[in-house]
Protein backbone atom coordinates (compact mmCIF):
# COMPACT_ATOMS: atom_id res chain seq x y z
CA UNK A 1 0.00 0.00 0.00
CA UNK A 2 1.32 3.64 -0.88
CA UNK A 3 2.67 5.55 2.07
CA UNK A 4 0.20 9.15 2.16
CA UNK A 5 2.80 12.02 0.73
CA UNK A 6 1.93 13.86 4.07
CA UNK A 7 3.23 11.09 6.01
CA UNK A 8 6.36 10.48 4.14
CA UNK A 9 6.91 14.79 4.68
CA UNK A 10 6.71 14.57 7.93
CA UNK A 11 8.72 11.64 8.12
CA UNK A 12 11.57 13.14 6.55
CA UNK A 13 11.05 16.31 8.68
CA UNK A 14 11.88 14.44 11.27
CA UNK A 15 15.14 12.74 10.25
CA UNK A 16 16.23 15.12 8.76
CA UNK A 17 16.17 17.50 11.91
CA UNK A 18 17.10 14.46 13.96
CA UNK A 19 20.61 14.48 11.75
CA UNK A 20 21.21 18.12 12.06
CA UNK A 21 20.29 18.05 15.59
CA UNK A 22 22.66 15.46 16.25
CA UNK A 23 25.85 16.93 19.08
CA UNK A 24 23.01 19.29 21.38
CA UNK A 25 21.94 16.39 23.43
CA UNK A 26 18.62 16.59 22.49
CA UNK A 27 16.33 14.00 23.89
CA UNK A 28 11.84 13.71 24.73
CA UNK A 29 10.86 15.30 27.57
CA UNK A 30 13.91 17.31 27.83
CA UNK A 31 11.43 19.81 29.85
CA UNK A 32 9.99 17.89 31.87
CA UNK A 33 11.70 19.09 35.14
CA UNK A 34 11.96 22.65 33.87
CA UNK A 35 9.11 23.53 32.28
CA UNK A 36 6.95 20.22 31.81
CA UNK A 37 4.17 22.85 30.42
CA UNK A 38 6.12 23.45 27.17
CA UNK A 39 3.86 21.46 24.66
CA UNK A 40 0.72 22.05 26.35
CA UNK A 41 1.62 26.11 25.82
CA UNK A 42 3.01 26.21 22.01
CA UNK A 43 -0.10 23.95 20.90
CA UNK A 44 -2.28 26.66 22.76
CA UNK A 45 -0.62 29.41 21.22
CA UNK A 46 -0.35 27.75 17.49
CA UNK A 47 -4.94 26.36 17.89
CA UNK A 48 -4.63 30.20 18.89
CA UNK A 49 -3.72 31.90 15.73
CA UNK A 50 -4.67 29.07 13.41
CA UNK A 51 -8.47 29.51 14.68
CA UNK A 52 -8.10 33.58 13.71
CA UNK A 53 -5.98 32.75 10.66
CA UNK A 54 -5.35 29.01 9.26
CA UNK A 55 -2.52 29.76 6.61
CA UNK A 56 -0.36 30.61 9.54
CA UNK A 57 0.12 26.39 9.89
CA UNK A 58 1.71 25.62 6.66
CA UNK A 59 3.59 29.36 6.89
CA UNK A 60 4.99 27.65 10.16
CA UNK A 61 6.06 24.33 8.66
CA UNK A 62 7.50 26.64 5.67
CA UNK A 63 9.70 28.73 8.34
CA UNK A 64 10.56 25.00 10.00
CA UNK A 65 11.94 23.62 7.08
CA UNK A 66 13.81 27.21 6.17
CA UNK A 67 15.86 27.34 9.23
CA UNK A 68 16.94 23.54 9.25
CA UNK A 69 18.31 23.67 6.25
CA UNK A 70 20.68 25.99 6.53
CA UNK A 71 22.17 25.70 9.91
CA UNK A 72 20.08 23.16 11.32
CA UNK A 73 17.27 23.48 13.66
CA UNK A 74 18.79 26.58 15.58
CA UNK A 75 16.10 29.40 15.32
CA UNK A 76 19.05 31.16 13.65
CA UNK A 77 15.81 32.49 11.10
CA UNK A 78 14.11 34.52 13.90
CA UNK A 79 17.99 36.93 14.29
CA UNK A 80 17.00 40.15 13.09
CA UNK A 81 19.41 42.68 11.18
CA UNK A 82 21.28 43.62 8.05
CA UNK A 83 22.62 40.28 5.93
CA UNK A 84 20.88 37.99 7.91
CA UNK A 85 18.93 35.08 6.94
CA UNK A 86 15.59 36.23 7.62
CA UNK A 87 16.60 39.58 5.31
CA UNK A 88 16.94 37.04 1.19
CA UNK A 89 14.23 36.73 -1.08
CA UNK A 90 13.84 32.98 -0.04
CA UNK A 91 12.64 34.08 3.21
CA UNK A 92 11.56 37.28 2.47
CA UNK A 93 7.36 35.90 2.67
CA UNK A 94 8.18 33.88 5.60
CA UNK A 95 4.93 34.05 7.62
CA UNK A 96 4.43 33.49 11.63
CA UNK A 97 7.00 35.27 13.65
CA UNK A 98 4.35 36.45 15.42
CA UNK A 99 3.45 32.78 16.74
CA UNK A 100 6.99 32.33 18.39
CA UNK A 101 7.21 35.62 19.63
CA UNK A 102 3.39 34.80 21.30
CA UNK A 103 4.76 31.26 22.14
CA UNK A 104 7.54 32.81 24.09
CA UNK A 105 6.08 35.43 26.05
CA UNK A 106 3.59 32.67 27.65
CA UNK A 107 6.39 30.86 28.18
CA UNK A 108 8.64 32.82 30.29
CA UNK A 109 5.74 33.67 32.55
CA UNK A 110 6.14 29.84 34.12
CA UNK A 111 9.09 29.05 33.13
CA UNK A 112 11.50 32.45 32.27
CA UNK A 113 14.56 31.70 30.19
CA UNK A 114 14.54 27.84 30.11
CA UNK A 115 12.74 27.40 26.91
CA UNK A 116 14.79 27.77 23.65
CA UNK A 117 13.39 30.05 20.80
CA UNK A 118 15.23 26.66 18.61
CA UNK A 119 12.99 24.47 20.26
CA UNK A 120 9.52 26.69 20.01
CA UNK A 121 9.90 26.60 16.69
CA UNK A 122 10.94 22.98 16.02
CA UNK A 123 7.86 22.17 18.30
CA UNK A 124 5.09 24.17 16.45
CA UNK A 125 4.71 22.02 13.43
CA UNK A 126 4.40 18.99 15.86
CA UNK A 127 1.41 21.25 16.42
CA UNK A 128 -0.12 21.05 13.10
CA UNK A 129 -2.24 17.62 13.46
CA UNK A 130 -5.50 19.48 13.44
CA UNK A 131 -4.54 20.19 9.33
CA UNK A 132 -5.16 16.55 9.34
CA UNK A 133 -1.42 15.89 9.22
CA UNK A 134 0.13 13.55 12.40
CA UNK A 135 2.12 14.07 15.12
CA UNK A 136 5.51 12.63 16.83
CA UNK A 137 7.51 12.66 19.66
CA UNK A 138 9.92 15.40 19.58
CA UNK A 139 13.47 15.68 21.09
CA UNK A 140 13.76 18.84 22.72
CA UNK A 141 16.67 20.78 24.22
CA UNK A 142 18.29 22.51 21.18
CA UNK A 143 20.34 25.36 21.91
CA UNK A 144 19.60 28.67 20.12
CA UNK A 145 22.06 30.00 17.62
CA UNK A 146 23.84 32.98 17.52
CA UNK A 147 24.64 33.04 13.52
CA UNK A 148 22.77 34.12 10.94
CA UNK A 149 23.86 35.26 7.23
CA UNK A 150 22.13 35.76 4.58
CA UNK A 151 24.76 34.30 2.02
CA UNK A 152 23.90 30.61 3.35
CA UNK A 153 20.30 30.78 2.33
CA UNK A 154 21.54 30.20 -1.48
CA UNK A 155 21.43 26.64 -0.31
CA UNK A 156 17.88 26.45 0.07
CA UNK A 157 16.15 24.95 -2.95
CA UNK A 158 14.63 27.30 -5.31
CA UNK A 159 11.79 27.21 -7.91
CA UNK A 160 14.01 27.89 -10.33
CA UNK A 161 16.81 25.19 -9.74
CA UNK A 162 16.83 22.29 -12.12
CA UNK A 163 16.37 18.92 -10.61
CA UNK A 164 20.47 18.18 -11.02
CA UNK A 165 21.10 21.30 -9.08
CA UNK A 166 18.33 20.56 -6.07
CA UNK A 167 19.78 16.75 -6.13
CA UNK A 168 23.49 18.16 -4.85
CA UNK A 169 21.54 20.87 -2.57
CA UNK A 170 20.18 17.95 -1.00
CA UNK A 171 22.77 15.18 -1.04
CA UNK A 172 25.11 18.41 0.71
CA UNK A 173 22.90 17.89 3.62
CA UNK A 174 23.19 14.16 3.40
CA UNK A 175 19.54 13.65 1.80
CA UNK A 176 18.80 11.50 -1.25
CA UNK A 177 16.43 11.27 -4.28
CA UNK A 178 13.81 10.14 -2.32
CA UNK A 179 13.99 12.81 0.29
CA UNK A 180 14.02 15.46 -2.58
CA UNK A 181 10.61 13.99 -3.39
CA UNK A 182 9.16 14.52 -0.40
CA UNK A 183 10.06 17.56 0.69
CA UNK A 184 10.29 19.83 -2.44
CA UNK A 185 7.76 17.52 -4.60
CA UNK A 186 5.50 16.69 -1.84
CA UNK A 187 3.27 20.36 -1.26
CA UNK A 188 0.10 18.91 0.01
CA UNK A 189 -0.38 22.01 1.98
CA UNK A 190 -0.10 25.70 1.16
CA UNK A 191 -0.13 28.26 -1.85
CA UNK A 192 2.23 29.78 -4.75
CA UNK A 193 2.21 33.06 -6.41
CA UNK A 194 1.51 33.59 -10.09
CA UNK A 195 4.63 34.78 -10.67
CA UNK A 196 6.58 31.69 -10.00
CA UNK A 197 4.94 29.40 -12.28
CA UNK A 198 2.95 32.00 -15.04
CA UNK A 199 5.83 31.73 -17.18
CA UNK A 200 5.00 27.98 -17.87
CA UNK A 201 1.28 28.55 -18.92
CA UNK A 202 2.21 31.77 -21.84
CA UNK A 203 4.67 31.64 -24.08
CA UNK A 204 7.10 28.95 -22.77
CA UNK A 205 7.09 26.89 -25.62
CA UNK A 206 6.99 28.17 -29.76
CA UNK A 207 5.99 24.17 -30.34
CA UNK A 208 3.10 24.07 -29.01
CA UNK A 209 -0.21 25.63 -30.04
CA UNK A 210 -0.81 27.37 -26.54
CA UNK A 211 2.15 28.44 -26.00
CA UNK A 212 1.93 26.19 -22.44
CA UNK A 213 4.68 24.18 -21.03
CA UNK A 214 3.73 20.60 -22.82
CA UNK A 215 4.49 19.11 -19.67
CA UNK A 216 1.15 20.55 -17.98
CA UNK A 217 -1.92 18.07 -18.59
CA UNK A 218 -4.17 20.13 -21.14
CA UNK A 219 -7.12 19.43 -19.30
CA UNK A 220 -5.56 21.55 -16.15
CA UNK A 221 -4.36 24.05 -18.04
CA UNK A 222 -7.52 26.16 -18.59
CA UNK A 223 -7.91 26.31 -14.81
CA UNK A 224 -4.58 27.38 -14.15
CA UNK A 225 -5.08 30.27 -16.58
CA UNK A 226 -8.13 31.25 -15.69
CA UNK A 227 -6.48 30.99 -11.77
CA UNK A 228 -3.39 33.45 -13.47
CA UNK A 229 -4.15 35.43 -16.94
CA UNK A 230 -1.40 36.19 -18.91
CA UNK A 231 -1.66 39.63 -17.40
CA UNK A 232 -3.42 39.68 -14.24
CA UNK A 233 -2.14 40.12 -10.81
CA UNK A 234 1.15 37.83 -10.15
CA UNK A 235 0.99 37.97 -6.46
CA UNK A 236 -2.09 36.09 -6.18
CA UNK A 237 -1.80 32.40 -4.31
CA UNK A 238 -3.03 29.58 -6.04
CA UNK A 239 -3.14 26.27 -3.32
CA UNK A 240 -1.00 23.79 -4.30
CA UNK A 241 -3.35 21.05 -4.12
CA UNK A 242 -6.59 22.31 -5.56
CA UNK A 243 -9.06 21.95 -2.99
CA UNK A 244 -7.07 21.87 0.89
CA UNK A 245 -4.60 24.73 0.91
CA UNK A 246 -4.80 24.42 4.37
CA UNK A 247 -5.12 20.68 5.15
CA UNK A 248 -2.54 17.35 4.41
């Protein structure tokens, strides 16, 4: 039987934060001395602002997956200033800040400076199960970090790489094919702008009698247009899977 896609995402979300994470002593229930309300607090805070606003889940997991791929799961996204990471066009529509910031402040009422900013964040996509994705145990007790340039974000995968070029992004960080699949090929959740794909439904191809990239299925196409004329507004999101933008 075929493993769900949103399954084999998280999956690799995991491992591949477990490998990165690898050297802090992480371990589950790292808080549970300290601050044993930890996960009872960020779920509150994430239900919180997903019940006013539910894009903010899969603008979380998008922030998630930013920061641990470039220095691993450090919160090394959230360091403001000039030529830092959170400053590049990769991350420049990085959504839910405002979550961890929220997320923090109820934290240090109980339990004031114990609780890593590294480990809010790697905690609120655990958070997302109520998009109908699943949950995990997660090793806690990451130690923020105090780096951040903007330079290193060129490693993130882009729209615009070709496959051979995401294939070395990813087997730099010690992931394969297969994990390239599931994290850059597996969107089940979320949205995209017109601008990054509108080139490949006008004029992309002399050969064809659309004009369309041949690779689209025709029968798609007209609802992609009609989603994204030729010249209409190219910052308006299109869900990735037509239909549950904001489930798995």
């Amino acid at each position: 039987m075929a493993v769900p896609t949103s399954i084999c995402l998280f999956l690799l979300l995991i491992s591949m934060a477990a490998a990165l994470a690898q050297g802090q002593g992480t371990r589950v229930g790292f808080y549970s001395y300290s601050c044993h309300q930890v996960e009872s607090i960020v779920k509150e805070t994430v239900t919180s602002h997903f019940n006013s606003n539910p894009t903010v889940a899969r603008g979380l997991l998008r922030m998630h997956f930013h920061d641990c791929f470039v220095r691993g799961c450090d919160a090394s996204i959230l360091i403001a200033g000039s030529a830092t990471e959170r400053t590049t066009e990769p991350n420049s529509l990085l959504r839910g800040y405002e979550v961890i910031d929220d997320a923090k402040t109820r934290l240090e009422i109980p339990c004031p400076g114990v609780v890593s900013c590294a480990d809010i964040l790697f905690l609120l996509p655990v958070t997302l199960s109520f998009c109908k994705g699943i949950g995990w145990k997660v090793p806690t007790g990451r130690r923020d970090g105090r780096v951040s340039v903007a330079s290193e974000t060129a490693n993130l995968p882009a729209f615009f790489d070709s496959i051979e070029v995401q294939k070395q992004k990813f087997a730099d960080k010690g992931l394969n094919e297969q994990d390239l699949v599931a994290l850059v090929g597996g969107h089940t959740i979320g949205t995209s702008a017109c601008q990054f794909f509108r080139d490949r439904l006008y004029n992309f191809n002399s050969t064809t009698g659309n004009g369309a990239d041949p690779s689209i299925d025709p029968a798609f196409l007209p609802q992609l247009q009609a989603l994204c004329p030729q010249n209409g507004d190219a910052s308006r999101r299109v869900a990735l899977d037509t239909g549950s933008a904001n489930t798995f």
